[in-house]
Each structure stands twice: as C-alpha cells, then as structure tokens.
PDB file of N, CA and C in Angstrom:
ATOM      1  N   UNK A   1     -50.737 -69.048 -65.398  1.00  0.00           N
ATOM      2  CA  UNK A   1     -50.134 -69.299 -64.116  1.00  0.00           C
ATOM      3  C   UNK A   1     -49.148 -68.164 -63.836  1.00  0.00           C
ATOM      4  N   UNK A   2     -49.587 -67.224 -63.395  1.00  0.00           N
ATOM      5  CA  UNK A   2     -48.622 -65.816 -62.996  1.00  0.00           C
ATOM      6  C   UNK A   2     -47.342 -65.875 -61.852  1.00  0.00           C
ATOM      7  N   UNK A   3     -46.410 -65.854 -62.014  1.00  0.00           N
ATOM      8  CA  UNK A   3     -44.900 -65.809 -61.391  1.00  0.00           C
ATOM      9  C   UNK A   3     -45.167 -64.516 -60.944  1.00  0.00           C
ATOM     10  N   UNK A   4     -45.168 -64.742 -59.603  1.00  0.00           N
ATOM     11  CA  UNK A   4     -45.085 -63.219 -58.520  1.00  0.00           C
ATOM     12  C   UNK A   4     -43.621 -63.211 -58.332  1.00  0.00           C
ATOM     13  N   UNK A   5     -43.094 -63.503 -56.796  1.00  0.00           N
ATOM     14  CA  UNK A   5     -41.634 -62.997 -57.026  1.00  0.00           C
ATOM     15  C   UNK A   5     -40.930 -64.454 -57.349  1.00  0.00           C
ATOM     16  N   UNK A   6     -39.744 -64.164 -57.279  1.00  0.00           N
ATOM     17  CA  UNK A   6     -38.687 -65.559 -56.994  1.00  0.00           C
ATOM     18  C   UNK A   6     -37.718 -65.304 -55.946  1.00  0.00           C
ATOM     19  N   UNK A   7     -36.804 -65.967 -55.763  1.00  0.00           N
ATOM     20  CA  UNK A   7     -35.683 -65.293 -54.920  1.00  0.00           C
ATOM     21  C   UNK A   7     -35.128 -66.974 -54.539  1.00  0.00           C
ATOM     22  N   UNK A   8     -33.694 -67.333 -54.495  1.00  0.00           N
ATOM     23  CA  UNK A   8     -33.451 -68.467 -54.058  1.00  0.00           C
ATOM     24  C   UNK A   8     -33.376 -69.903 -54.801  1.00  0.00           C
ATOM     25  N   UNK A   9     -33.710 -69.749 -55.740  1.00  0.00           N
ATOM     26  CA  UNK A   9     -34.061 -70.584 -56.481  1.00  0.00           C
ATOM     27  C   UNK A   9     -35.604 -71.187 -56.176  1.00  0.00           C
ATOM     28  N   UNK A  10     -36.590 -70.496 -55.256  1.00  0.00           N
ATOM     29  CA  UNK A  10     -37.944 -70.478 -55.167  1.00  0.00           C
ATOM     30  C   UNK A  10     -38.669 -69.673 -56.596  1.00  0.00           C
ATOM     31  N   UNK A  11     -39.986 -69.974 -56.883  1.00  0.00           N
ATOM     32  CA  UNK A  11     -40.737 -69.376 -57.364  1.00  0.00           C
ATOM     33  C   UNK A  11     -41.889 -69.332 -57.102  1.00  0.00           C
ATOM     34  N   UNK A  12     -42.675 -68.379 -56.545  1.00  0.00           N
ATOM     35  CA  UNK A  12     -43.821 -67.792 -56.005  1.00  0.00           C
ATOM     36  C   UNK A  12     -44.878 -67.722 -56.962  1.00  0.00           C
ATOM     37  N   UNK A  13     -46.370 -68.689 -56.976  1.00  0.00           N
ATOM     38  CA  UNK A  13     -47.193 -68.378 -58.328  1.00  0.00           C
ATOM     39  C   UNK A  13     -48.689 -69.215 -57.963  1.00  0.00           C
ATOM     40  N   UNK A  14     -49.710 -68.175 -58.215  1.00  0.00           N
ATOM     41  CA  UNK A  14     -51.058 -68.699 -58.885  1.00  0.00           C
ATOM     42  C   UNK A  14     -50.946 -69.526 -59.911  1.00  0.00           C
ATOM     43  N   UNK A  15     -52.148 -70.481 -59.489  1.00  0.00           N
ATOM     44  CA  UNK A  15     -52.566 -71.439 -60.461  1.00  0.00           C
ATOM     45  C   UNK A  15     -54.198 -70.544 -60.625  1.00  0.00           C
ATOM     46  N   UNK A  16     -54.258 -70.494 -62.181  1.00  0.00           N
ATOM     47  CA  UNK A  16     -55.457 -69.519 -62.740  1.00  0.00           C
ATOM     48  C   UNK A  16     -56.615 -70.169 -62.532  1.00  0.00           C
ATOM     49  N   UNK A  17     -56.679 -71.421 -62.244  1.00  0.00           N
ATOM     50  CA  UNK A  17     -57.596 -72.234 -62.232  1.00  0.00           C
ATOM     51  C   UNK A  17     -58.336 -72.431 -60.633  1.00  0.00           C
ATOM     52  N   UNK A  18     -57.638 -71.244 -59.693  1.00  0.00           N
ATOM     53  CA  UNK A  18     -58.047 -72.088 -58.221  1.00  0.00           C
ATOM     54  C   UNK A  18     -58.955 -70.200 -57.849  1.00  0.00           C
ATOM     55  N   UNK A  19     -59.037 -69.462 -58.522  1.00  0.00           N
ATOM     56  CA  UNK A  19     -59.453 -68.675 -57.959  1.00  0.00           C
ATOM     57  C   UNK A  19     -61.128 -68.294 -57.255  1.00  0.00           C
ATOM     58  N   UNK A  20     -61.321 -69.826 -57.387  1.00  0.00           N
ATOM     59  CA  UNK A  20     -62.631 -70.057 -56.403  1.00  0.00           C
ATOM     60  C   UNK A  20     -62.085 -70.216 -54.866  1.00  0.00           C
ATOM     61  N   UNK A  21     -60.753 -70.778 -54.572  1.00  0.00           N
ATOM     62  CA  UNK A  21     -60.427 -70.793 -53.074  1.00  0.00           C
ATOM     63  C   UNK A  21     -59.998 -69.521 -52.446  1.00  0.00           C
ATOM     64  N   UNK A  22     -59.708 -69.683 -51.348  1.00  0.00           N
ATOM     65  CA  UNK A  22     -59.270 -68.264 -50.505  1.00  0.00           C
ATOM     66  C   UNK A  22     -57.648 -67.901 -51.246  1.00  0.00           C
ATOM     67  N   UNK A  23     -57.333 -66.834 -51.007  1.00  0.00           N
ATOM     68  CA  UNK A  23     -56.160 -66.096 -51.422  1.00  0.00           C
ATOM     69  C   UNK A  23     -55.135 -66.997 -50.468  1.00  0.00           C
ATOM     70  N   UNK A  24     -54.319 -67.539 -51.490  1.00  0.00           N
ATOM     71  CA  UNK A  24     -53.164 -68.518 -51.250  1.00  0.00           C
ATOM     72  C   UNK A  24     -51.755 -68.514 -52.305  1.00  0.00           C
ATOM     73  N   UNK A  25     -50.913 -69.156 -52.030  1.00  0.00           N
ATOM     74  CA  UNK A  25     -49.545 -68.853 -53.249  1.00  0.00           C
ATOM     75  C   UNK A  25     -49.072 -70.126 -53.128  1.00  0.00           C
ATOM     76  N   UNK A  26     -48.517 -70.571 -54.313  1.00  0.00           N
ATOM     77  CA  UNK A  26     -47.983 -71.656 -54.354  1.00  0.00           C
ATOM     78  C   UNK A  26     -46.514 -71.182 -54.259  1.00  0.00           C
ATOM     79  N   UNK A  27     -45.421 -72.524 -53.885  1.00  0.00           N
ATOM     80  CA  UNK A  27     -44.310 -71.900 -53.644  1.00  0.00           C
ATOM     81  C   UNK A  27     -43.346 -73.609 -54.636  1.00  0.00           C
ATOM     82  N   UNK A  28     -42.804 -73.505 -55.596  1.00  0.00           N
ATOM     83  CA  UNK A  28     -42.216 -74.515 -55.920  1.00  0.00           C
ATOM     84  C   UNK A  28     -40.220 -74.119 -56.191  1.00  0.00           C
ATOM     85  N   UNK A  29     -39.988 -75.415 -55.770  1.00  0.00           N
ATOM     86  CA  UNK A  29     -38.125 -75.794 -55.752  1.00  0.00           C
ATOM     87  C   UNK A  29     -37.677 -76.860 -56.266  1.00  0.00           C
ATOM     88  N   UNK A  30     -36.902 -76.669 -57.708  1.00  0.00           N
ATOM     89  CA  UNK A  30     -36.139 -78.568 -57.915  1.00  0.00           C
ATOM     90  C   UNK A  30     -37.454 -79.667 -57.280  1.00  0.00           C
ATOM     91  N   UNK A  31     -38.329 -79.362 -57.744  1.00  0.00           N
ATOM     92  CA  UNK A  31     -39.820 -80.659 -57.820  1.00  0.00           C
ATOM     93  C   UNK A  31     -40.406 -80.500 -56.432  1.00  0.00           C
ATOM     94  N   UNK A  32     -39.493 -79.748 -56.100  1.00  0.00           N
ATOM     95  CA  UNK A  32     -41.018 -79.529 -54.878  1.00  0.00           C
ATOM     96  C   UNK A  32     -41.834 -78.362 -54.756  1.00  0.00           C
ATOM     97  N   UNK A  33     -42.807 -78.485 -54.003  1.00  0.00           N
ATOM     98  CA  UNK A  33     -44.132 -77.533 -54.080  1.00  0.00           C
ATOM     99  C   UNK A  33     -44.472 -77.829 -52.590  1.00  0.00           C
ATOM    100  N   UNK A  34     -45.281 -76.365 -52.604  1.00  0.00           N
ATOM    101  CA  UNK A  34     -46.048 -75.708 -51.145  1.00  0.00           C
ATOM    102  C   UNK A  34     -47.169 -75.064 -51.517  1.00  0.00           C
ATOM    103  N   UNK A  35     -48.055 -74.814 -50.642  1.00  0.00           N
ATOM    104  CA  UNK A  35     -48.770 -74.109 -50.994  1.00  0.00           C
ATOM    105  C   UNK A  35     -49.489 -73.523 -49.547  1.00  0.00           C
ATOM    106  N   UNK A  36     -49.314 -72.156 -49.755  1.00  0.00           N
ATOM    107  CA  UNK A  36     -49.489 -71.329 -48.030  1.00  0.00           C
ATOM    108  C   UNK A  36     -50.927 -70.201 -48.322  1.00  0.00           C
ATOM    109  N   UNK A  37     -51.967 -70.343 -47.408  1.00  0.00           N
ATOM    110  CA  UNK A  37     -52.758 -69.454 -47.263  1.00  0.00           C
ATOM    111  C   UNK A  37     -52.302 -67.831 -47.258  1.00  0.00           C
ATOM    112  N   UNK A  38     -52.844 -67.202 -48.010  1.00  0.00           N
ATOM    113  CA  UNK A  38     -52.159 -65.794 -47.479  1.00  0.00           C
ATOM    114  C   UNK A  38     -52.645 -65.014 -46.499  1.00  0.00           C
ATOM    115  N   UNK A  39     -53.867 -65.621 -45.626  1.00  0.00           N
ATOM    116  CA  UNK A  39     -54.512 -64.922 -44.822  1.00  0.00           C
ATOM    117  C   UNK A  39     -53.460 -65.034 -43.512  1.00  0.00           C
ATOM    118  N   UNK A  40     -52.941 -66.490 -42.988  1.00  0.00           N
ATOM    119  CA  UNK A  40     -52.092 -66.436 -42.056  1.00  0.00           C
ATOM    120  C   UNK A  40     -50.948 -67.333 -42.350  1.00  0.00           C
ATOM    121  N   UNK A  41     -50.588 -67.519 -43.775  1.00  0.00           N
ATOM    122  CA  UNK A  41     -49.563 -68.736 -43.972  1.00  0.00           C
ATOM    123  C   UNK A  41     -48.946 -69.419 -43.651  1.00  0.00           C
ATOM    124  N   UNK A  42     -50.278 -70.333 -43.114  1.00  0.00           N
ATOM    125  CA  UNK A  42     -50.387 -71.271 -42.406  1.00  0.00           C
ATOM    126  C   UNK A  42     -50.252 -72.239 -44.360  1.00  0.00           C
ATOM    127  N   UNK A  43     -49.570 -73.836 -44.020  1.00  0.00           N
ATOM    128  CA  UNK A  43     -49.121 -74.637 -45.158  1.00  0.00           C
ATOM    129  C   UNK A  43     -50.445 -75.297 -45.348  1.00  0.00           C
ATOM    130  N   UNK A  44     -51.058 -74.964 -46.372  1.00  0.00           N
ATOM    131  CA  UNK A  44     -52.249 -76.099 -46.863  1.00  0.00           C
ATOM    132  C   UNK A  44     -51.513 -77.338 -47.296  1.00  0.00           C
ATOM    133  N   UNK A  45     -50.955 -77.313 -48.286  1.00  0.00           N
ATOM    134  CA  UNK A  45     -50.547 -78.599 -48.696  1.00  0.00           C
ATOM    135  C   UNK A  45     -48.803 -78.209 -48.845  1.00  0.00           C
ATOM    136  N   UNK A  46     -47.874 -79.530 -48.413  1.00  0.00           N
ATOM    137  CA  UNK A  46     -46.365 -79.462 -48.830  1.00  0.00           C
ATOM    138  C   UNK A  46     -45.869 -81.078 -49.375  1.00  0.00           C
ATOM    139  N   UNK A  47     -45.144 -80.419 -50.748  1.00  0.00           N
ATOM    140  CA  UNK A  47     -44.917 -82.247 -51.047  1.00  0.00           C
ATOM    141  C   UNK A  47     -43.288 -81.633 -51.652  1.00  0.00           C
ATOM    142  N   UNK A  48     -42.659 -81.909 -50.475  1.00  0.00           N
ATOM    143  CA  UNK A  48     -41.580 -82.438 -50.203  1.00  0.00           C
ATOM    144  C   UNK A  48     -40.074 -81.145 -49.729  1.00  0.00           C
ATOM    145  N   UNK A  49     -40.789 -80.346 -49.338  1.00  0.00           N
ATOM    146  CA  UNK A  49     -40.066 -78.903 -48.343  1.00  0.00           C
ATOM    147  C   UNK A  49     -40.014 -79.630 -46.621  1.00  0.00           C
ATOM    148  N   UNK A  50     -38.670 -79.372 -46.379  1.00  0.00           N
ATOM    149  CA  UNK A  50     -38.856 -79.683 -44.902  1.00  0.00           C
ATOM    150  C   UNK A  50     -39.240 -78.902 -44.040  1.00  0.00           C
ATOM    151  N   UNK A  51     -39.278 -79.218 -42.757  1.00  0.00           N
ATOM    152  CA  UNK A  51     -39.541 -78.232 -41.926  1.00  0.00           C
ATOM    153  C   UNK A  51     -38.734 -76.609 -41.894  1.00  0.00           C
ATOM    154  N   UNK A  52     -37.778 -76.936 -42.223  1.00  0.00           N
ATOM    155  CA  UNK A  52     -36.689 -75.353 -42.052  1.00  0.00           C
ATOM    156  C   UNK A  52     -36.655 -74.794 -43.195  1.00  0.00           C
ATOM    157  N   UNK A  53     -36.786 -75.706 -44.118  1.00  0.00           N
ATOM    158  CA  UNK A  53     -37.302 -74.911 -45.662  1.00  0.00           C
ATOM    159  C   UNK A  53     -38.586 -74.322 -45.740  1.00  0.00           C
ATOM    160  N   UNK A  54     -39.681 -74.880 -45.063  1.00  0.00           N
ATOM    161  CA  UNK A  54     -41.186 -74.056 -45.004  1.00  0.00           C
ATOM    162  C   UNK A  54     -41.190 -72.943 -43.617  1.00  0.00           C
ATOM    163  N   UNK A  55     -40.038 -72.808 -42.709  1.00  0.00           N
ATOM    164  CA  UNK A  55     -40.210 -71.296 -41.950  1.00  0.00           C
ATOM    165  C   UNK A  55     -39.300 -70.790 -42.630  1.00  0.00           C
ATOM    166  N   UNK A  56     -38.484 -71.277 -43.285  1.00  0.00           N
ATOM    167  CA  UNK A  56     -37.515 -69.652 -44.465  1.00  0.00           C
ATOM    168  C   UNK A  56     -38.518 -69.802 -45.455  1.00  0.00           C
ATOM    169  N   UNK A  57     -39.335 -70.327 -46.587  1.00  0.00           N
ATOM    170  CA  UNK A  57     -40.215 -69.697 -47.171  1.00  0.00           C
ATOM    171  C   UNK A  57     -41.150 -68.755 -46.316  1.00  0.00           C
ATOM    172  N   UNK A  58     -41.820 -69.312 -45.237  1.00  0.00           N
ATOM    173  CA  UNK A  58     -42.676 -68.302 -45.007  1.00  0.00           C
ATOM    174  C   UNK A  58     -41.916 -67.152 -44.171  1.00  0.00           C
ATOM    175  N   UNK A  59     -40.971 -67.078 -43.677  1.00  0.00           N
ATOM    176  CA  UNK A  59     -39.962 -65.969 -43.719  1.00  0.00           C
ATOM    177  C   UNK A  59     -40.414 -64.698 -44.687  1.00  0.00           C
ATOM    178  N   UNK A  60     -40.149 -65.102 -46.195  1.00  0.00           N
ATOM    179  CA  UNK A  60     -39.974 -64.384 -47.257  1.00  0.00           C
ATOM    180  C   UNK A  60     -41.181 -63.965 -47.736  1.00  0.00           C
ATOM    181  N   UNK A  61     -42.292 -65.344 -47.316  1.00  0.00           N
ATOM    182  CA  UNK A  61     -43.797 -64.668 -47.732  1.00  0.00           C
ATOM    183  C   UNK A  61     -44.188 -63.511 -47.019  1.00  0.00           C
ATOM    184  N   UNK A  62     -43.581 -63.653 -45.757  1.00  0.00           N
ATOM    185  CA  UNK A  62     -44.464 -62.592 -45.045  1.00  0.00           C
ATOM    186  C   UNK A  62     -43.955 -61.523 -45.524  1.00  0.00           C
ATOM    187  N   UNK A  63     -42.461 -61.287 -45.536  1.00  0.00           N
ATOM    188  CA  UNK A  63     -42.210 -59.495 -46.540  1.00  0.00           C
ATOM    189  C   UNK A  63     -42.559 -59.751 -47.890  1.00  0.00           C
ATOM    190  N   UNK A  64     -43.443 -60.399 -48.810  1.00  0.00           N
ATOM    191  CA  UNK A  64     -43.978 -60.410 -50.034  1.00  0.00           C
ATOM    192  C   UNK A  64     -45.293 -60.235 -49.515  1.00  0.00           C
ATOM    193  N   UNK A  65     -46.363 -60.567 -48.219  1.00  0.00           N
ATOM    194  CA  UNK A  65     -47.458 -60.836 -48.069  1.00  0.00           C
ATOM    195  C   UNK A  65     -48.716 -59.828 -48.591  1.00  0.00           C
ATOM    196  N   UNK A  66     -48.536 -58.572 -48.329  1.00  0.00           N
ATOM    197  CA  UNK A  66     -49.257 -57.000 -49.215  1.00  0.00           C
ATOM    198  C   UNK A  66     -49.346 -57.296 -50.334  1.00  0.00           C
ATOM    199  N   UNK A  67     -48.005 -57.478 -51.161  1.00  0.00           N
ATOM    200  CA  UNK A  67     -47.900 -57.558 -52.719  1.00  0.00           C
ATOM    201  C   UNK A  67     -48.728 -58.738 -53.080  1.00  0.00           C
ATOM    202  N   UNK A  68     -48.383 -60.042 -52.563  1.00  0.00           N
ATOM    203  CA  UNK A  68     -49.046 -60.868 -52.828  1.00  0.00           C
ATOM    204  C   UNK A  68     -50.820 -61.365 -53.276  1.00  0.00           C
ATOM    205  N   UNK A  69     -50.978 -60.629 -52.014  1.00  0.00           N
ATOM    206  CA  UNK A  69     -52.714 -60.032 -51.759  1.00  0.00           C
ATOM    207  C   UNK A  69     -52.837 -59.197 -53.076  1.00  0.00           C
ATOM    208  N   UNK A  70     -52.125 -58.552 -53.164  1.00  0.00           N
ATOM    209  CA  UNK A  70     -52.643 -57.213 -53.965  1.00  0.00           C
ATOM    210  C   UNK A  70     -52.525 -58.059 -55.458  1.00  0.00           C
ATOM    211  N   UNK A  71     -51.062 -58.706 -55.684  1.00  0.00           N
ATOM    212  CA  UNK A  71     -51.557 -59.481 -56.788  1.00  0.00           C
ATOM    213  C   UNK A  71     -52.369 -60.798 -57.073  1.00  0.00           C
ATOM    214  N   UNK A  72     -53.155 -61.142 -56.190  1.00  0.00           N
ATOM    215  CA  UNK A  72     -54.003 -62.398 -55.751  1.00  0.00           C
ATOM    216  C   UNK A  72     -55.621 -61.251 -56.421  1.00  0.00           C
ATOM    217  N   UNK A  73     -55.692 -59.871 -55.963  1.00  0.00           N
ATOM    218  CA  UNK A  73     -56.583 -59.223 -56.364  1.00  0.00           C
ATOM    219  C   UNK A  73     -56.938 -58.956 -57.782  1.00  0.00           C
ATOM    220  N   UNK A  74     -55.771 -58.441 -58.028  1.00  0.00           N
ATOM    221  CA  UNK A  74     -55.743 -58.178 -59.521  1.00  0.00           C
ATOM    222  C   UNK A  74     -55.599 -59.492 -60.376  1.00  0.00           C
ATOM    223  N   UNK A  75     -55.081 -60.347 -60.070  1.00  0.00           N
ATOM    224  CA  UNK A  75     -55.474 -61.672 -61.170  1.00  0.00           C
ATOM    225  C   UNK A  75     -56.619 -62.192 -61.146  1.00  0.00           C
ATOM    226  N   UNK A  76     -57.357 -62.383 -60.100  1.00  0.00           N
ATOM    227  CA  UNK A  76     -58.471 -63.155 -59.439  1.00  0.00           C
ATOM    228  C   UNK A  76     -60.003 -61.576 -59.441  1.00  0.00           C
ATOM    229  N   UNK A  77     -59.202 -61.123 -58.906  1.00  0.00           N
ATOM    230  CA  UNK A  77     -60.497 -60.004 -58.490  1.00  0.00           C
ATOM    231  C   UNK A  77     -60.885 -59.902 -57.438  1.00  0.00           C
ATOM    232  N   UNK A  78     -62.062 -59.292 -57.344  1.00  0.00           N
ATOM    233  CA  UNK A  78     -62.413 -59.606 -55.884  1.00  0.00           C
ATOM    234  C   UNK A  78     -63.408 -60.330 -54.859  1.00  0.00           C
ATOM    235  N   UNK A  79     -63.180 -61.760 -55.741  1.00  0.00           N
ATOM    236  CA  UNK A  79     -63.982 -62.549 -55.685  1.00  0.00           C
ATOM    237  C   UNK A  79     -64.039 -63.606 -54.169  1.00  0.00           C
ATOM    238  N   UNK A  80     -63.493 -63.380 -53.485  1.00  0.00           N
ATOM    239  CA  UNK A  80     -62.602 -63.978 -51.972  1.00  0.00           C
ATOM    240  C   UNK A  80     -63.393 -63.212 -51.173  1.00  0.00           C
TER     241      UNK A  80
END
C-alpha cells in the first residue's frame, strides 16, 4: 500500500490490490477515508470527510494530480 504525499494530517495512498480500476487515490484522516478518481476527482466513495474537508482535499489533489498519475503508473503500470 504505497504512501504518496501527506500534508495535514492527511495521507495520500494506493491500495495494491485495486490496480484493475481506473487511476484513483485514496485519501485517509483520524478513521476517515476518501477515495477520488484521478481522471477528474470527482469522490467515488467518502466515509466520513465533510463537505469542506473533500474541496480542501481535492484542493491539494489537484497540485499533487501529475505526480499522482505518474505514481499510479509506476506502481500499477500501464495497465488503465
């Protein structure tokens, strides 16, 4: 399960096991979790981020969004 960035007490990370779905990042805080497409991070799934907590995460995804991809490539490949 690879830790991309952090910042905030967020941590940004693949689950090794999903790299059959589209390029996405999980985002977890103190027991909660997100999880945002990286094509337009848009929220697939959120269990328990509010609304103003999921536009300041995706705030931060979008200046991580390149890197992200790029490390979504290199863990996964280029299998997407």
């Amino acid at each position: 399960m690879p830790t991309v960035p952090r910042w905030e007490g967020h941590r940004a990370f693949f689950y090794s096991n999903e790299g059959h779905e589209p390029p996405h990042i999980h985002v977890e805080s103190n027991g909660r979790e997100a999880k945002f497409w990286l094509g337009d991070l848009e929220v697939a799934l959120n269990f328990g981020f509010s609304e103003l907590e999921v536009r300041r995460i995706r705030k931060t995804l979008e200046m991580y969004r390149l890197q992200l991809l790029d490390a979504w490539k290199e863990h996964f490949g280029e299998q997407y």
